[in-house]
C-alpha atoms as a PDB file:
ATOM      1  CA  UNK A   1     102.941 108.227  91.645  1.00  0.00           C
ATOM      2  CA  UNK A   2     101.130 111.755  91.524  1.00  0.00           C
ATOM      3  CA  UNK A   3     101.325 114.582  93.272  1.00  0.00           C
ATOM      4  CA  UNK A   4      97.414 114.121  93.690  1.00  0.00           C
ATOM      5  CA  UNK A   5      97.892 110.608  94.583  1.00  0.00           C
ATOM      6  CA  UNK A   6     100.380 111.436  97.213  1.00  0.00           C
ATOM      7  CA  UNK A   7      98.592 114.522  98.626  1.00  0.00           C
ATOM      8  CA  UNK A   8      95.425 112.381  98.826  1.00  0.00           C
ATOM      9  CA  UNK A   9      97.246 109.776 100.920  1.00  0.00           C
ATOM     10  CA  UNK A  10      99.104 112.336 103.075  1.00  0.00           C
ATOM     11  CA  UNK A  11      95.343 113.695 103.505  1.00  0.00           C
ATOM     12  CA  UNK A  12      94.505 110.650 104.879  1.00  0.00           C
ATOM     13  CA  UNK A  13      96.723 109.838 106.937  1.00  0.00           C
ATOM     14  CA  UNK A  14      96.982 113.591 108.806  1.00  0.00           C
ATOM     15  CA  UNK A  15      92.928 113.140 109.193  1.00  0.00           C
ATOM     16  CA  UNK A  16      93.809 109.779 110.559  1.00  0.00           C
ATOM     17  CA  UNK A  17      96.235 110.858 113.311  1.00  0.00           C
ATOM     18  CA  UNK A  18      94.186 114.012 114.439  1.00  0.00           C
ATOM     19  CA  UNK A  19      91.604 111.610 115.011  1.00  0.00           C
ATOM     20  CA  UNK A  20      93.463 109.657 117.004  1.00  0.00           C
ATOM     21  CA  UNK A  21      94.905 112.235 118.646  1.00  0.00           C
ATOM     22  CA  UNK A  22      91.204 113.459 119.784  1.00  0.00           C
ATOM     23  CA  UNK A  23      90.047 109.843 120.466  1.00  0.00           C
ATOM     24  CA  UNK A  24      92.815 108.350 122.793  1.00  0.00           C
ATOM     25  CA  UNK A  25      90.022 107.364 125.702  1.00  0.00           C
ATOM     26  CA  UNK A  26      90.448 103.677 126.139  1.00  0.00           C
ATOM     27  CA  UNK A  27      87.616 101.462 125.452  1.00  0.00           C
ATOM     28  CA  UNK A  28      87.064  97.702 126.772  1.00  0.00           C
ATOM     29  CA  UNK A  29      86.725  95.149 124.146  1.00  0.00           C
ATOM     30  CA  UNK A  30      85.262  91.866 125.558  1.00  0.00           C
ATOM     31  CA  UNK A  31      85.794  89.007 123.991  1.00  0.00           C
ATOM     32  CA  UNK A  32      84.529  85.318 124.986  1.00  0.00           C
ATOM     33  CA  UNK A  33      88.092  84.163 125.761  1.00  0.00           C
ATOM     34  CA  UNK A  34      88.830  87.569 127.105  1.00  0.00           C
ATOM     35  CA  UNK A  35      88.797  91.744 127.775  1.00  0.00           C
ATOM     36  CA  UNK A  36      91.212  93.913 125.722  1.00  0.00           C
ATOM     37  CA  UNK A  37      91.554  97.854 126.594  1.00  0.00           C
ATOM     38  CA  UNK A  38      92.227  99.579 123.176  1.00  0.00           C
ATOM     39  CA  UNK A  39      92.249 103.088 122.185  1.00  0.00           C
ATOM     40  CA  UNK A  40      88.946 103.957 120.639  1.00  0.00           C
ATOM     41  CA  UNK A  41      90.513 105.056 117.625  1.00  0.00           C
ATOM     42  CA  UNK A  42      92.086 101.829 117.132  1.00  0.00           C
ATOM     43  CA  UNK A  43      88.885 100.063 117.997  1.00  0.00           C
ATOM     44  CA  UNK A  44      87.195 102.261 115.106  1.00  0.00           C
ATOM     45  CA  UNK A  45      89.651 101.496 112.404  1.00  0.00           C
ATOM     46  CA  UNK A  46      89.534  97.780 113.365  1.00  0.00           C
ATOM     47  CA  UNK A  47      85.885  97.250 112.705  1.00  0.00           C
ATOM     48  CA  UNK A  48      86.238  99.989 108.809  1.00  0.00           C
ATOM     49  CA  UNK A  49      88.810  97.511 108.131  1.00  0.00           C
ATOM     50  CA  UNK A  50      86.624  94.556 109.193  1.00  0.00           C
ATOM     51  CA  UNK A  51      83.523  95.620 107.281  1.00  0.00           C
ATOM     52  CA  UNK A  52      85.580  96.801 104.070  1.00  0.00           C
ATOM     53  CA  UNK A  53      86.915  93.023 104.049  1.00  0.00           C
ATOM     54  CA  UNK A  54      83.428  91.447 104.700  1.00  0.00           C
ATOM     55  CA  UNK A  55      82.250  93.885 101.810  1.00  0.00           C
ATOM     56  CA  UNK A  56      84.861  92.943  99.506  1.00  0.00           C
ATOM     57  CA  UNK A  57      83.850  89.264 100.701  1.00  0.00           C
ATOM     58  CA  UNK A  58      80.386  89.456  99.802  1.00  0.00           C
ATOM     59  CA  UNK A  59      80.641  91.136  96.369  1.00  0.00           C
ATOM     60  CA  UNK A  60      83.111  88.489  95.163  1.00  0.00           C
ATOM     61  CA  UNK A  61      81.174  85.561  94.077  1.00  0.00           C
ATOM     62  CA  UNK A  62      79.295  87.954  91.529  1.00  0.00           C
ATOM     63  CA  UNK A  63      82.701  89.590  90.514  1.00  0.00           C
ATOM     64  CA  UNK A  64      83.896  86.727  89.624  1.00  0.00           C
ATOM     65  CA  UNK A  65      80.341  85.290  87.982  1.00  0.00           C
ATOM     66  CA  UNK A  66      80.706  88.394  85.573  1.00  0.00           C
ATOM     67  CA  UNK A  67      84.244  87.726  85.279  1.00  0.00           C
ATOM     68  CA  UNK A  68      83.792  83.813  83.935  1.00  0.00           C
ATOM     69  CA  UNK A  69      80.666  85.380  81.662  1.00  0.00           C
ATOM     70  CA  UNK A  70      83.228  88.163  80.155  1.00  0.00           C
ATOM     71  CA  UNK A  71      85.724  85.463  79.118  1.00  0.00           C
ATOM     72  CA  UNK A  72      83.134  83.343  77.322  1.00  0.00           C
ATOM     73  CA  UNK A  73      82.219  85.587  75.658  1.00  0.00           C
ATOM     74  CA  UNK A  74      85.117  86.773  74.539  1.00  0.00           C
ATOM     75  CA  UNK A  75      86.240  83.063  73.276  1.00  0.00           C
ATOM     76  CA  UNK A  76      82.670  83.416  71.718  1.00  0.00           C
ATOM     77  CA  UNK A  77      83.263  86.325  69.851  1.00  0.00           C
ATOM     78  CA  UNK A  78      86.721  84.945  68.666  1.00  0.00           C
ATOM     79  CA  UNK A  79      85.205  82.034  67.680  1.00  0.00           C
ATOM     80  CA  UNK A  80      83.016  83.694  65.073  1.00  0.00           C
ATOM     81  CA  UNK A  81      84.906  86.398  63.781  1.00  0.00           C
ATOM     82  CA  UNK A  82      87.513  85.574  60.598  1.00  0.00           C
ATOM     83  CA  UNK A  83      90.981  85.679  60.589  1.00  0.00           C
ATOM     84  CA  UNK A  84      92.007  88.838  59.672  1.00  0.00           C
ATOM     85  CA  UNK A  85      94.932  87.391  57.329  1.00  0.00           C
ATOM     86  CA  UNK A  86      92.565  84.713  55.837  1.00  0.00           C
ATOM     87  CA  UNK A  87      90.174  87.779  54.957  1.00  0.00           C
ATOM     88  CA  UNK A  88      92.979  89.576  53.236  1.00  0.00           C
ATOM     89  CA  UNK A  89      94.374  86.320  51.255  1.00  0.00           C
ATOM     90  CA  UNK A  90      90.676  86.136  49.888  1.00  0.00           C
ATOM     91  CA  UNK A  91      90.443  89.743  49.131  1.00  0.00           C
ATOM     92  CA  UNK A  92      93.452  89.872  46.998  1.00  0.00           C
ATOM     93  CA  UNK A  93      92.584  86.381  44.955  1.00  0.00           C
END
């Protein structure tokens, strides 16, 4: 890992905690089968997480659309180019 890399995610984390730290209030999540007191901070990071997953989620059917178009062609492309040994054996005849 990099320095960068690892100062980034120390970054993070520090802005994480002071956050935390600042946002300790707790907040009542009600559910149908029932209430939950969390810390707001923890409520916060719950529902990034949840709507990085449903992102992730709703981008995937065209990832992996592209994805089954990028091999074909690629087994296309193979399919019409020469053998590169073939080529040479011809070359030198």
């Amino acid at each position: 890992m990099s320095i960068v890399r690892i100062a980034l995610i120390l970054l993070v984390v520090v802005a994480g905690l002071a956050f935390h730290v600042r946002n300790d209030q707790l907040v009542v999540v009600d559910f149908y089968l029932g209430n939950y007191e969390i810390p707001l901070s923890l409520a916060l990071a719950i529902a990034l997480l949840g709507g990085a997953v449903l992102g992730v989620l709703s981008g995937l059917p065209s990832w992996l659309k592209l994805k089954r178009a990028k091999a074909k062609l690629g087994r296309q492309l193979k399919a019409h180019q020469p053998d590169s040994q073939a080529s040479e054996e011809q070359s030198a005849d």
